[in-house]
N, C-alpha and C. Protein backbone atom coordinates (compact mmCIF):
# COMPACT_ATOMS: atom_id res chain seq x y z
N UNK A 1 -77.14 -268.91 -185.44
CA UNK A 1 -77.28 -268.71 -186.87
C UNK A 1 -78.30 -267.60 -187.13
N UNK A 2 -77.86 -266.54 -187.75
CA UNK A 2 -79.25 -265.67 -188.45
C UNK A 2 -79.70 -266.10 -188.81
N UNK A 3 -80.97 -265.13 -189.11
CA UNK A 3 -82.39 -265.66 -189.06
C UNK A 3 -82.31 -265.35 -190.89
N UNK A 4 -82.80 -266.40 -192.20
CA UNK A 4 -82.83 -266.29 -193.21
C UNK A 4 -83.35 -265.04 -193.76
N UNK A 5 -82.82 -263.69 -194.57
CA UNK A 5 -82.86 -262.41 -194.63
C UNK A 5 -83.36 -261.60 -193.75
N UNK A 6 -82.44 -261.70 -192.95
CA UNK A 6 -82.46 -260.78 -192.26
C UNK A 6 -81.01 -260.13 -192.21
N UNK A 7 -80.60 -258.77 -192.50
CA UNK A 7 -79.65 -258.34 -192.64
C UNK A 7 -79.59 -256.54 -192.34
N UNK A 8 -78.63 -255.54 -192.25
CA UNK A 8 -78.54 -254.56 -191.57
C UNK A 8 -79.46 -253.68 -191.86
N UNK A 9 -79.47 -254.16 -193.41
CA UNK A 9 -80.66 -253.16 -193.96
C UNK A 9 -82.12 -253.49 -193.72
N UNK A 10 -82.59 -254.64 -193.77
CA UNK A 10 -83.79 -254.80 -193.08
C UNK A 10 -84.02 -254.53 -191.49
N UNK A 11 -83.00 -254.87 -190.46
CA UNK A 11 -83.11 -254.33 -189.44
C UNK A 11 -83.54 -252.81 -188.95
N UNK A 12 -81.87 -252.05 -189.71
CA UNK A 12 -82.19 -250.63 -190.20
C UNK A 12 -83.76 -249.95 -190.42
N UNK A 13 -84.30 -251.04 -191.58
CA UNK A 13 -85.70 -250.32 -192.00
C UNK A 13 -86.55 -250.68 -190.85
N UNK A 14 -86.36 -251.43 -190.15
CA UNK A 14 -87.26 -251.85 -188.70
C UNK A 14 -87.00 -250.86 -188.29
N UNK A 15 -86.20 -250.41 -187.22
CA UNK A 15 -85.50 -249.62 -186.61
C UNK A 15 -85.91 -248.50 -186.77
N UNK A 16 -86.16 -248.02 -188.10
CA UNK A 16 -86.39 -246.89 -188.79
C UNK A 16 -87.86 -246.56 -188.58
N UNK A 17 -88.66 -247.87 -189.10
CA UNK A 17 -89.89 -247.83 -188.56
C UNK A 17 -90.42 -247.58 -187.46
N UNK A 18 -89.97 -248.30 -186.11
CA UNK A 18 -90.46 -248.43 -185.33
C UNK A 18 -90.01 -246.68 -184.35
N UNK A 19 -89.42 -246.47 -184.90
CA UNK A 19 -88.99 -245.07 -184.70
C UNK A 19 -90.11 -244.37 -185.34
N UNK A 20 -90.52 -243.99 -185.94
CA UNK A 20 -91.35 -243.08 -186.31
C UNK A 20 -92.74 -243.74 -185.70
N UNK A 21 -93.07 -244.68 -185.01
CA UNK A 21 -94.11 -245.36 -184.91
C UNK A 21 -93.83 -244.46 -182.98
N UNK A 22 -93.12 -245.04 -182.37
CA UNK A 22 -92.77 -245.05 -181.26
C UNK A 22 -92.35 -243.77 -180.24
N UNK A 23 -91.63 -243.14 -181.17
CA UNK A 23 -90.32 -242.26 -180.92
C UNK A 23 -89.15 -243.57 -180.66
N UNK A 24 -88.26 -242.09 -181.33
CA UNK A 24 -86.60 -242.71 -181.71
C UNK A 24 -86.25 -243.15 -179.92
N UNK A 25 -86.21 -242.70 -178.90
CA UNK A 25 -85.85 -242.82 -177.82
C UNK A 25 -86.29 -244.53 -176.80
N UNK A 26 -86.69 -244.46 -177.56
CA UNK A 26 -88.03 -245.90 -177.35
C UNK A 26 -87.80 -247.22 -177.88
N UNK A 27 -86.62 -247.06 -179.07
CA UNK A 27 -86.39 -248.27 -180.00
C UNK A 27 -85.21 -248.94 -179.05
N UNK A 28 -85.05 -250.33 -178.97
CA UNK A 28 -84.19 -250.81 -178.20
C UNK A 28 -84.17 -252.33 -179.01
N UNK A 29 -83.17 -252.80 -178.30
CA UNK A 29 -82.29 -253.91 -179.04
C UNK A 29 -83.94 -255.11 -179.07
N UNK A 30 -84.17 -254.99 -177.91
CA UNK A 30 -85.35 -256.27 -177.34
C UNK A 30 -86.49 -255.77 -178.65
N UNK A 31 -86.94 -254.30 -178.72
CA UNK A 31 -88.19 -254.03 -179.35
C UNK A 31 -88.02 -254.55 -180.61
N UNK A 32 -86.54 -254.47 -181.15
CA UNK A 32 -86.43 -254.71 -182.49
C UNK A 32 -86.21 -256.33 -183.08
N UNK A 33 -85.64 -256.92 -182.02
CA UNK A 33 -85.73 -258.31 -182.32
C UNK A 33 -86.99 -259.26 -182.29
N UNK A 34 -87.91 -258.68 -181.18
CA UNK A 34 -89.27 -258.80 -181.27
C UNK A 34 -89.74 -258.51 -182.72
N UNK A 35 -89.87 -257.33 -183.41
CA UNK A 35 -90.55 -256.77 -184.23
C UNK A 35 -89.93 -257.23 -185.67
N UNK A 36 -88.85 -257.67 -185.98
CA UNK A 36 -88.51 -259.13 -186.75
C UNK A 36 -88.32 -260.43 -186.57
N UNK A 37 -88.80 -260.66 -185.14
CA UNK A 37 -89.52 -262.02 -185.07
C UNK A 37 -88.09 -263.08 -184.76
N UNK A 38 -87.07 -262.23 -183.87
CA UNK A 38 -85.49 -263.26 -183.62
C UNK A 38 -84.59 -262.92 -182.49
N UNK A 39 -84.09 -263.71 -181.79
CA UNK A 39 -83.77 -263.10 -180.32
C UNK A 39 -82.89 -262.06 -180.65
N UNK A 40 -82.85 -261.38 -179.39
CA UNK A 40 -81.69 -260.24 -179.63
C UNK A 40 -80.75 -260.12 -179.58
N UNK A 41 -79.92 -261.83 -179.67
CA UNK A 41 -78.37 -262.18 -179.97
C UNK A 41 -78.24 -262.49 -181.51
N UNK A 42 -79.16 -261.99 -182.26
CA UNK A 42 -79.21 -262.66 -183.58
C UNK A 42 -79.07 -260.95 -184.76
N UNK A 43 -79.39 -260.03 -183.65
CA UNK A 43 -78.76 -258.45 -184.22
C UNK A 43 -77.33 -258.30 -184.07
N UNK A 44 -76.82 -259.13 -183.13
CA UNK A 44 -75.49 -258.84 -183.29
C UNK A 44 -74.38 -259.55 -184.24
N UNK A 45 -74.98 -260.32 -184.90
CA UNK A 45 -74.74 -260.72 -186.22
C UNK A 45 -74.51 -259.84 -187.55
N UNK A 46 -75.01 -258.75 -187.52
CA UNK A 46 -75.18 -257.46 -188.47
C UNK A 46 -75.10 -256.19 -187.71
N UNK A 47 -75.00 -256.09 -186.34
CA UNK A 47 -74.66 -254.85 -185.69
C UNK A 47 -73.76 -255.17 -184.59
N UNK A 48 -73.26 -254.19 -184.07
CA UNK A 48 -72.32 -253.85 -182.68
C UNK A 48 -73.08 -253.74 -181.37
N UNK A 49 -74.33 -253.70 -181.54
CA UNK A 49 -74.90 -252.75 -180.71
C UNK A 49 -76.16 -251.70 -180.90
N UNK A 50 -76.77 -251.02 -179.77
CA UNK A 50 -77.43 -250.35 -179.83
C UNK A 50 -76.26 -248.68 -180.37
N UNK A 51 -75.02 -248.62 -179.91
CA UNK A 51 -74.74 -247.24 -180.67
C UNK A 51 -74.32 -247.67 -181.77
N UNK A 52 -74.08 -249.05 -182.44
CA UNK A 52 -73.83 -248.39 -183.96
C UNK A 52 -75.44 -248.64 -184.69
N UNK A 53 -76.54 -249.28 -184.25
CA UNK A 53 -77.91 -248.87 -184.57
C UNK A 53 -77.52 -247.45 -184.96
N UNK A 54 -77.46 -246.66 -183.82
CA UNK A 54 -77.54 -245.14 -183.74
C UNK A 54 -77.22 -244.50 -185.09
N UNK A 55 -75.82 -245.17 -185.03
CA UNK A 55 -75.07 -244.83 -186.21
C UNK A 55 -76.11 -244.70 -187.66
N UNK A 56 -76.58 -246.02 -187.77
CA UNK A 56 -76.74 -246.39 -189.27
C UNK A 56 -78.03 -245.86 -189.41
N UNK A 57 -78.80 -245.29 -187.87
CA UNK A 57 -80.07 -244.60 -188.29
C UNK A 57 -79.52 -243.15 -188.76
N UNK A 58 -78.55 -242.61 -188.02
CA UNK A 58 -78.49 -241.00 -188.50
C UNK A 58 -78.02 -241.28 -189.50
N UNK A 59 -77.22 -241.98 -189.96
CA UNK A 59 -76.60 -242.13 -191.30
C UNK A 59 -77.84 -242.35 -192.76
N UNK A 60 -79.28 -243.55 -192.27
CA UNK A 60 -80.37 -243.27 -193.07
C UNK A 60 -80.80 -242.05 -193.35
N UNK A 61 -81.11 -241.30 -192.44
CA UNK A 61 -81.38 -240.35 -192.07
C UNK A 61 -80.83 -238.83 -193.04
N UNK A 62 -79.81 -239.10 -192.92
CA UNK A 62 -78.90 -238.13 -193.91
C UNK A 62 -79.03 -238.43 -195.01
N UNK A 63 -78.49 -239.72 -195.24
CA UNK A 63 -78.83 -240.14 -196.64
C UNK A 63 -80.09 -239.80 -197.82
N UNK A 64 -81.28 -239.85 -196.82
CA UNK A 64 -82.21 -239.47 -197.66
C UNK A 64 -82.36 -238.02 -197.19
N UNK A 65 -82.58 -237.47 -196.35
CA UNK A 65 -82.56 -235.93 -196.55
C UNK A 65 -81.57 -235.86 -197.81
N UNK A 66 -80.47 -235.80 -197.83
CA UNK A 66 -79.31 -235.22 -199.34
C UNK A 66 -80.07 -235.67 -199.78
N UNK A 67 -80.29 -236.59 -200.41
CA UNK A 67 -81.03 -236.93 -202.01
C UNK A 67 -82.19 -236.03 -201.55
N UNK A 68 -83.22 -235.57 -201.38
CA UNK A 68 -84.31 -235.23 -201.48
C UNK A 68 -83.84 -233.28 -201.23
N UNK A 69 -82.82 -232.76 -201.00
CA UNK A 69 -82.38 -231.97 -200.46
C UNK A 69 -81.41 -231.62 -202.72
N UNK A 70 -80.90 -232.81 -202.68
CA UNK A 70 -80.39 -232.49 -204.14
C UNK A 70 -81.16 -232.63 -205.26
N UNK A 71 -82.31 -233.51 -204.96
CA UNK A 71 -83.77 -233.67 -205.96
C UNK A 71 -84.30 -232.29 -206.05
N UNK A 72 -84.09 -231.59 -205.42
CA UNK A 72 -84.98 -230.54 -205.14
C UNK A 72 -83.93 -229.33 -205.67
N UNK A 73 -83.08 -229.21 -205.56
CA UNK A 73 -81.91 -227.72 -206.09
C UNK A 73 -81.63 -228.11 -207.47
N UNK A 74 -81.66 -229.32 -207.89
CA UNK A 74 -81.14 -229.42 -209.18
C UNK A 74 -81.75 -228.75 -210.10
N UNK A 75 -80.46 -227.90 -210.64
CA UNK A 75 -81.04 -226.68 -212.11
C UNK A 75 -81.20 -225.30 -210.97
N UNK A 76 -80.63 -225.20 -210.19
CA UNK A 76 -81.46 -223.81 -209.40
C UNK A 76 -80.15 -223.15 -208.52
N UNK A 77 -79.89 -222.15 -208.67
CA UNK A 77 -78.96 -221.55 -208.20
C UNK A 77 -79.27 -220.08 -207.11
N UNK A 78 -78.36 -219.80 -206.10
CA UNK A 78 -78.68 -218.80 -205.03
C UNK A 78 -79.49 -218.75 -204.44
N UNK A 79 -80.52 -217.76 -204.54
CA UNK A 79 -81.75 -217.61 -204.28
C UNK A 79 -83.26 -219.05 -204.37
N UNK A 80 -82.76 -218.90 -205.86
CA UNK A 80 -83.58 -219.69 -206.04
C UNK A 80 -83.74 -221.65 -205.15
N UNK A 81 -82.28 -221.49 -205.28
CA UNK A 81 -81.46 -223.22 -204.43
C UNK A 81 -81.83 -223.11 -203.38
N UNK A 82 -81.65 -221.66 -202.74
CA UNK A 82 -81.78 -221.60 -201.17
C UNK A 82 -83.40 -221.75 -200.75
N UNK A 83 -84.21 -221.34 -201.46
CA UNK A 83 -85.84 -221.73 -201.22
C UNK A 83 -86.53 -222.60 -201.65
N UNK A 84 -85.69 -223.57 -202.39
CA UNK A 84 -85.91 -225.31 -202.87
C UNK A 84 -85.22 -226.11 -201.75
N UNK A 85 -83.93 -225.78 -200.77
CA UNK A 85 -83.64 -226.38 -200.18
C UNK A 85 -84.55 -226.39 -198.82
N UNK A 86 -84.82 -225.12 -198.35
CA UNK A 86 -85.22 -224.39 -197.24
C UNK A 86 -86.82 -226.08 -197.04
N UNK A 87 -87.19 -225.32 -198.31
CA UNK A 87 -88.49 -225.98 -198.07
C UNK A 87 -88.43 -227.25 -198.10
N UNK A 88 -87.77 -228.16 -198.76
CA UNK A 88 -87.13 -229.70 -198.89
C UNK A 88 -86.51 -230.11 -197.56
N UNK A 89 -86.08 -229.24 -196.71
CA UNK A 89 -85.54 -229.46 -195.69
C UNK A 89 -86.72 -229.91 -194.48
N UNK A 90 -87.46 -228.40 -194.41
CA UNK A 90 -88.39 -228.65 -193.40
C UNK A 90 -89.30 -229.39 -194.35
N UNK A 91 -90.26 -230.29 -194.91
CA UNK A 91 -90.92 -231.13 -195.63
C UNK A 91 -89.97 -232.11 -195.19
N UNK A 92 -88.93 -232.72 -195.15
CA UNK A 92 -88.34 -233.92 -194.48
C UNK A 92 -88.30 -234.17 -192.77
N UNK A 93 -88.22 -232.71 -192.11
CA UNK A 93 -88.09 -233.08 -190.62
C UNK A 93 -89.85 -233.42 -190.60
N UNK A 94 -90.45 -232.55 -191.60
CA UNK A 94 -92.34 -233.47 -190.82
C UNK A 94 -92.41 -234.74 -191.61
N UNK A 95 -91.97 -234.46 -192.39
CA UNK A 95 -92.26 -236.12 -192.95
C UNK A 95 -91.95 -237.37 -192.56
N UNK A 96 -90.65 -237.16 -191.58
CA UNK A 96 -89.95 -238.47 -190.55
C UNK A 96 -89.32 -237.76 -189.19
N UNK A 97 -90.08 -236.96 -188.56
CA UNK A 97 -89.35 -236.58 -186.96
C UNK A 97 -88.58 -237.03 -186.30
N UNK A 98 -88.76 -238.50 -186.76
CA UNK A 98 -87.71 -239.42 -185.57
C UNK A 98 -86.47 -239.56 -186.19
N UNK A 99 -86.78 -240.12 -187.47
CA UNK A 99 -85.54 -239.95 -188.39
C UNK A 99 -84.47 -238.68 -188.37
N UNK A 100 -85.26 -237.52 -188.42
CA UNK A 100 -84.35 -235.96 -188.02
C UNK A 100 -83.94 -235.99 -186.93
N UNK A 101 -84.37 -236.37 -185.74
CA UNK A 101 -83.81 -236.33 -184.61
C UNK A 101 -82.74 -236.86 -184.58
N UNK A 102 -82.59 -238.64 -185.23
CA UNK A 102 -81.35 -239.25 -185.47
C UNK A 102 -80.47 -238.85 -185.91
N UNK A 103 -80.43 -237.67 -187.04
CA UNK A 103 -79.46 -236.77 -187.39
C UNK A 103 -78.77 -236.07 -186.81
N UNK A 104 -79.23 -235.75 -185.55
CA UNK A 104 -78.63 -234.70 -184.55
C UNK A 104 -77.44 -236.05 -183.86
N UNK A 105 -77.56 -237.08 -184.37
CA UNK A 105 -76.69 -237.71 -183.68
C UNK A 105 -75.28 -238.18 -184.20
N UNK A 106 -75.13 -237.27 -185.30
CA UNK A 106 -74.33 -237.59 -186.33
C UNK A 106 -72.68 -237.29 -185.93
N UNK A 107 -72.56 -235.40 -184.90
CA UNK A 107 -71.61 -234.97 -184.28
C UNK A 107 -70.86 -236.48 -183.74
N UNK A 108 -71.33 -237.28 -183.02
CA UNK A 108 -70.74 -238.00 -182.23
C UNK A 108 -69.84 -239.59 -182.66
N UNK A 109 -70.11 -239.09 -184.08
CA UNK A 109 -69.91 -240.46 -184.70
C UNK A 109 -68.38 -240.08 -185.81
N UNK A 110 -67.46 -241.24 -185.83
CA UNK A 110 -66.11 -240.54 -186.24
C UNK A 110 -65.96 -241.76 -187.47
N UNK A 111 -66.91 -241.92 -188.02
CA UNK A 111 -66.89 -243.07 -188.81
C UNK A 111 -66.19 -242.27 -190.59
N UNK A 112 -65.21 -242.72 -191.45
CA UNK A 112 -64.78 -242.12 -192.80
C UNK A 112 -66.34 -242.41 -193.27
N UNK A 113 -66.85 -242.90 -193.50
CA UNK A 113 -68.33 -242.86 -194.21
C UNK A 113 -69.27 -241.71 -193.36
N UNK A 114 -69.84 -241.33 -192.60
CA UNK A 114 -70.64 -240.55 -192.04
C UNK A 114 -69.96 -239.33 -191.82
N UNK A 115 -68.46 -239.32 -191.70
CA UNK A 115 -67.74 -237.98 -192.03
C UNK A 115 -67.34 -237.37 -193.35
N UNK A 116 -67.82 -238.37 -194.79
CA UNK A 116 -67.71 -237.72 -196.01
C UNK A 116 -69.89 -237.42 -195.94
N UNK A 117 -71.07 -238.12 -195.38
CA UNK A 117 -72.06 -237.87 -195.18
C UNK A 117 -71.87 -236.42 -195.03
N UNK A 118 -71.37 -235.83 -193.75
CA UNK A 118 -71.90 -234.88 -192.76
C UNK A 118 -71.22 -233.68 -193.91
N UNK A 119 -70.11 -233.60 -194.69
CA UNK A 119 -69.39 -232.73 -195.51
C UNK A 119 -69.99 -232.78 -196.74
N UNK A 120 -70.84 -233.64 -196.90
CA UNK A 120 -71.91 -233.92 -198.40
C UNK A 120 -72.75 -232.72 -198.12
N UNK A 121 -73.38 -232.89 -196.96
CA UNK A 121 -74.67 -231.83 -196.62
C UNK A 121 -74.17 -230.78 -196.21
N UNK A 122 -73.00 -230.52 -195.68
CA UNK A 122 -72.80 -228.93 -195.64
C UNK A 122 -72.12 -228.00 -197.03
N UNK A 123 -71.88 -229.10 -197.64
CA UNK A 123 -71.82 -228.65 -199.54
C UNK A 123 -72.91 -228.19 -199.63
N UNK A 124 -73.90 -229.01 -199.42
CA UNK A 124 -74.98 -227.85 -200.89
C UNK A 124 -75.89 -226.92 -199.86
N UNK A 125 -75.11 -226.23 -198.69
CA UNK A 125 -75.54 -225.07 -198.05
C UNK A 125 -74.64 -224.45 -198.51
N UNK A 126 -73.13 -224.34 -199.21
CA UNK A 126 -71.96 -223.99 -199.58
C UNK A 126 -72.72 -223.50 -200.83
N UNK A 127 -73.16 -224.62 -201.61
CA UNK A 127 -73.71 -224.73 -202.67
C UNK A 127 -74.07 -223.16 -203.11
N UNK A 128 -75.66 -223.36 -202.22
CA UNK A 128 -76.34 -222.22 -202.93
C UNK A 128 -75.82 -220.87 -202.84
N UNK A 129 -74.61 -220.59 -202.11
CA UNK A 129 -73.55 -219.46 -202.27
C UNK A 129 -72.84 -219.29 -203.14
N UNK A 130 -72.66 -220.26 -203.89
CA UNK A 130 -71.18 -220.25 -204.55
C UNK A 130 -71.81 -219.44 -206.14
N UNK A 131 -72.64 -218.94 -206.38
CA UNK A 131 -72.85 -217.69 -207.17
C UNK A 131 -72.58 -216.00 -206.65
N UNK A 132 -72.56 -216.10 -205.42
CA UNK A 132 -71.89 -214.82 -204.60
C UNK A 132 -70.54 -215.04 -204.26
N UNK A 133 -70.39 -213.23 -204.59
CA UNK A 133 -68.32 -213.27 -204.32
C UNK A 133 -68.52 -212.90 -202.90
N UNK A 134 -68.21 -214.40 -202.39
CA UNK A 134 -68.51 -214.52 -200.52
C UNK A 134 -66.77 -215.09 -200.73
N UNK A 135 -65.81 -214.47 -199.52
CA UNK A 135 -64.84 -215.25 -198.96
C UNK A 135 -64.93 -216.54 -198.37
N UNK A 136 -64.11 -217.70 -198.25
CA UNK A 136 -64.17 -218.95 -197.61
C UNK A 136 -65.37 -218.88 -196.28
N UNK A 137 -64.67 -217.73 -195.70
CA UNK A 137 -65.49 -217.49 -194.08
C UNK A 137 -66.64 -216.78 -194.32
N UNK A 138 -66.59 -216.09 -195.20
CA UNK A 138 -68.12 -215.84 -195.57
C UNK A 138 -69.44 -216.46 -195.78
N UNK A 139 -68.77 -217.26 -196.89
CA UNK A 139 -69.46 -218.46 -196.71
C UNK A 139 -69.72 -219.50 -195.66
N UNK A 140 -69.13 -219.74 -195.14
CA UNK A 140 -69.52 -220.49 -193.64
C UNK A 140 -69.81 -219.80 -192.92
N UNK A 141 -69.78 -218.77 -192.54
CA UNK A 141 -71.07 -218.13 -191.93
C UNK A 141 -72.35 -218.05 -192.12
N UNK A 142 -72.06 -217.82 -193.39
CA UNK A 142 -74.10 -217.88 -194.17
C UNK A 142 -74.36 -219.00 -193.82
N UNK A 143 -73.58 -220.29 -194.28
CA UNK A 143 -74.64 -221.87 -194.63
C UNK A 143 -74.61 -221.97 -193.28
N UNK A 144 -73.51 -221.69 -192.15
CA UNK A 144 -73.67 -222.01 -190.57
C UNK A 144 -75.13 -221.06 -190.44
N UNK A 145 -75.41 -219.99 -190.58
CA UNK A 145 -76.66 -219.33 -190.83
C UNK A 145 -77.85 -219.87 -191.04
N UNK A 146 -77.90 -220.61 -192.27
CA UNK A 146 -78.44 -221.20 -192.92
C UNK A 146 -79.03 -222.49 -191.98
N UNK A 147 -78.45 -223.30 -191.91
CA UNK A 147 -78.67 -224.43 -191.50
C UNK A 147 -79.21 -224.24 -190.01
N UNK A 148 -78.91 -223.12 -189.34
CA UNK A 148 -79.13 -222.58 -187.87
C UNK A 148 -80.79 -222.50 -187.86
N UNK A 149 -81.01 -221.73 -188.70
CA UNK A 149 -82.22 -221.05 -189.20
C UNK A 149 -83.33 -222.12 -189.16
N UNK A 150 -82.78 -223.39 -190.57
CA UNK A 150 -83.63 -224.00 -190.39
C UNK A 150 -84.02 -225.14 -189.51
N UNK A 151 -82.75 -225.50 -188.43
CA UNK A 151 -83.39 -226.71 -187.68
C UNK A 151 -84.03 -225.90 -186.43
N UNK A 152 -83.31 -224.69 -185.85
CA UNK A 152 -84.46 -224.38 -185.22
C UNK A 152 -85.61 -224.09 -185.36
N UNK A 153 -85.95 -223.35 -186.53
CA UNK A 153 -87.43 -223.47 -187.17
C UNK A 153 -88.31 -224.77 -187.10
N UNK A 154 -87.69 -225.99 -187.80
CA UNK A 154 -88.53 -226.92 -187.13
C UNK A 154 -88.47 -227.52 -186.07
N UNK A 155 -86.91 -227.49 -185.48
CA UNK A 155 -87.15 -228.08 -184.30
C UNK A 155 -88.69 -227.43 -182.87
N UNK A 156 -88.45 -226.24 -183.08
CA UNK A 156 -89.93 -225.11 -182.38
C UNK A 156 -90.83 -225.87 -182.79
N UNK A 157 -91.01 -226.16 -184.04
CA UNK A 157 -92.16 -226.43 -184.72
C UNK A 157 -92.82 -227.87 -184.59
N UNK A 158 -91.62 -228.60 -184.30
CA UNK A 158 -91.61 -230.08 -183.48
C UNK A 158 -92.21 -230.23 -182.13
N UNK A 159 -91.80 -228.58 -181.71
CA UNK A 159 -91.93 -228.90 -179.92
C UNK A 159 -93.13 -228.40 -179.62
N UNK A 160 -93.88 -227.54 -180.53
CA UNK A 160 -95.17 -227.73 -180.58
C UNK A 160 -95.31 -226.43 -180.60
N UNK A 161 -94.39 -225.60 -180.95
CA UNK A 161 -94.71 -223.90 -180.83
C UNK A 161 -95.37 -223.51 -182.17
N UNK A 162 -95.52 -222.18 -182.56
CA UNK A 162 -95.96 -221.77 -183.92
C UNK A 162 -97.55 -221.87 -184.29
N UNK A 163 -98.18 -223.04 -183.13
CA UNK A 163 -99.44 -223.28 -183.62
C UNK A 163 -100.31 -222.22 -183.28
N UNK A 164 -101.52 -222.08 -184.11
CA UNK A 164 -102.71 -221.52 -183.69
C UNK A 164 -103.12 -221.12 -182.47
N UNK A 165 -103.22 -220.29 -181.67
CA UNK A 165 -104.27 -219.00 -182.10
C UNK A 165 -103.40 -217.70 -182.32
N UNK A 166 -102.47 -218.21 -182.64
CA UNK A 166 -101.24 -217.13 -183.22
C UNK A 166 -101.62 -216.29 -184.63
N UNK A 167 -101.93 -214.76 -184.93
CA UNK A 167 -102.26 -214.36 -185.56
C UNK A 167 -101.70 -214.55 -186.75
N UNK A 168 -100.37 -215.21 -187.01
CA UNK A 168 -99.77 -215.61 -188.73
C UNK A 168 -99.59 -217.27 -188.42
N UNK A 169 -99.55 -217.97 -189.71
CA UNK A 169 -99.95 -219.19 -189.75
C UNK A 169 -98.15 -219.37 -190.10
N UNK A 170 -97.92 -220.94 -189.53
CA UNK A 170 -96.69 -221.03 -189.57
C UNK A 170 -96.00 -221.32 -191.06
N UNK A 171 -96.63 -221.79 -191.65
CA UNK A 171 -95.99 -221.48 -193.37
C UNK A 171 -95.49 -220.63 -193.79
N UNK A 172 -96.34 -219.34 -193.06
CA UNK A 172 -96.29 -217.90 -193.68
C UNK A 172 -95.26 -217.17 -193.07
N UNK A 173 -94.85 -217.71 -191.64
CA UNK A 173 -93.55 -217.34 -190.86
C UNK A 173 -92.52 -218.17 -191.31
N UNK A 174 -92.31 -219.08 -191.95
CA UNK A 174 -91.40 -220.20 -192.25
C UNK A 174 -91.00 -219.37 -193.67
N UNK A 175 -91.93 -218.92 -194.74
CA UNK A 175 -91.93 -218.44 -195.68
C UNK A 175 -91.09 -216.86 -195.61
N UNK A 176 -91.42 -216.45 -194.81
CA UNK A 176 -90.86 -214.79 -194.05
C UNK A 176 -89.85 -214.62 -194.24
N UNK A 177 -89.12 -216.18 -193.00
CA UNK A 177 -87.74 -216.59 -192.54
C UNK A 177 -86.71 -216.73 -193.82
N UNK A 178 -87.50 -217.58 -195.08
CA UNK A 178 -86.84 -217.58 -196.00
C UNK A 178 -86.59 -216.56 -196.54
N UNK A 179 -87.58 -215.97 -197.00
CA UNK A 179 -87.08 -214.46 -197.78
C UNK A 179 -86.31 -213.81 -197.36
N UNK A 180 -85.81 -213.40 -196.03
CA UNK A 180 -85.14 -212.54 -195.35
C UNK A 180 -83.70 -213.27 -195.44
N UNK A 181 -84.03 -214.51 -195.22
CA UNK A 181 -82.33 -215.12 -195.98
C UNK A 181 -81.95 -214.87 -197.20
N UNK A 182 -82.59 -215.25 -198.43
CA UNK A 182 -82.68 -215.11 -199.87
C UNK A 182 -82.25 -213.31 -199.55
N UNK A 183 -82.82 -212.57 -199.36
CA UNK A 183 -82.27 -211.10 -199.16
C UNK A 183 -80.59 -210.82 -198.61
N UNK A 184 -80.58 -211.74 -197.34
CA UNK A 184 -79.31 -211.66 -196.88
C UNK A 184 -78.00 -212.14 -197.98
N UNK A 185 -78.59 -213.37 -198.82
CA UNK A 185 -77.42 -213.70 -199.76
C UNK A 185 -77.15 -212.53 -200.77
N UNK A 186 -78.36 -212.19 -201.66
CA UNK A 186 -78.40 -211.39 -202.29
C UNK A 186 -77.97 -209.94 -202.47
N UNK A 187 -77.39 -209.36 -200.84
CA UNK A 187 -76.60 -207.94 -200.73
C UNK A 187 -75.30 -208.59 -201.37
N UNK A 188 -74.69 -209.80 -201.87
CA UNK A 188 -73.71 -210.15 -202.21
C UNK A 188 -73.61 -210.28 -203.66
N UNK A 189 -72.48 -208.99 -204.26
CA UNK A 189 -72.58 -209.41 -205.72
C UNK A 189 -72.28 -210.66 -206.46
N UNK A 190 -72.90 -211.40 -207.38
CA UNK A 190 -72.60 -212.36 -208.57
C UNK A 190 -71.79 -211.90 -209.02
N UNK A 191 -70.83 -213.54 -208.81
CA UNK A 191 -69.55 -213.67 -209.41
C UNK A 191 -69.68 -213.80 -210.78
N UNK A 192 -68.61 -212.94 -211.53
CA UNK A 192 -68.65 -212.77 -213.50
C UNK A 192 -68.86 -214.54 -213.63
N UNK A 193 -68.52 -215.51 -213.22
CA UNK A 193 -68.69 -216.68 -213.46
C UNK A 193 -70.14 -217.62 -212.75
N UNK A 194 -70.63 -216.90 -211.75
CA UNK A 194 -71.48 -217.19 -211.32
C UNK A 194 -72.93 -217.44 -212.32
């Protein structure tokens, strides 16, 4: 019998926790049944397993990046979208590392819910184009651009590069990176409807 509320989403937020406490690589079926206090035949009551864990962390994971990713563009177009997102983006990989990492785990998952997720977030890289007369492939090149740009930026920045005694401070290179994108959209004329 489960344990009285305990359910995917409280697990999840364990999970979630103990991930950012731990590293993501570290969380396991035993740590988590420990850390809500119920054996670890009592998760499989609300999960499959340690890979659909996986699942429902990259899926947290996404979830709140978009919202905080659409909190942030709303009212703001091209240029302007693209350096509300830029920065909303990296401000989420430091704000939960482990959580971003879980995102990278998203490719592997063929679920109709985490495959309308993964097409949510490559919209509003679509997004901040769709004021430039960019072709279909144009556009997916930029936001593939786009999105390139910024996880390796923090991912470096995760792995511990960028720091000090480096003569520019990494804001100010992160800041650079953006402009030079915002430039790249901008050789593209606005559409009469744009």
């Amino acid at each position: 019998m489960a344990k009285k509320g305990l359910s995917r989403e409280s697990i999840v937020d364990t999970a979630a926790r103990l991930a950012e406490l731990h590293g993501l690589e570290s969380v396991t079926l035993r740590e988590l049944a420990d850390a809500l206090g119920v054996k670890t035949a009592s998760l499989y009551n609300h999960l499959q397993g340690l890979p659909e864990l996986n699942a429902r962390l990259a899926e947290r994971a996404l979830d709140r990046l978009i919202a905080a990713l659409m909190e942030t563009m709303r009212g703001k177009e091209g240029a302007d979208a693209l350096r509300a997102l830029a920065f909303a983006y990296r401000a989420f990989a430091h704000e939960h590392p482990e959580l971003y990492k879980a995102m990278l785990w998203l490719p592997q998952f063929e679920e109709t819910r985490l495959i309308a997720l993964k097409n949510q977030f490559m919209m509003l890289f679509r997004e901040v184009l769709t004021p430039y007369n960019l072709s279909y492939d144009e556009q997916t090149h930029l936001s593939r651009m786009i999105r390139s740009a910024l996880h390796g930026y923090v991912s470096l920045e995760a792995a511990g590069f960028f720091r000090k005694p480096m003569s520019a401070a990494s804001d100010d290179s992160f800041a650079c990176m953006i402009d030079r994108l915002c430039e790249e959209i901008q050789r593209f004329e606005v559409t009469p409807y744009g």
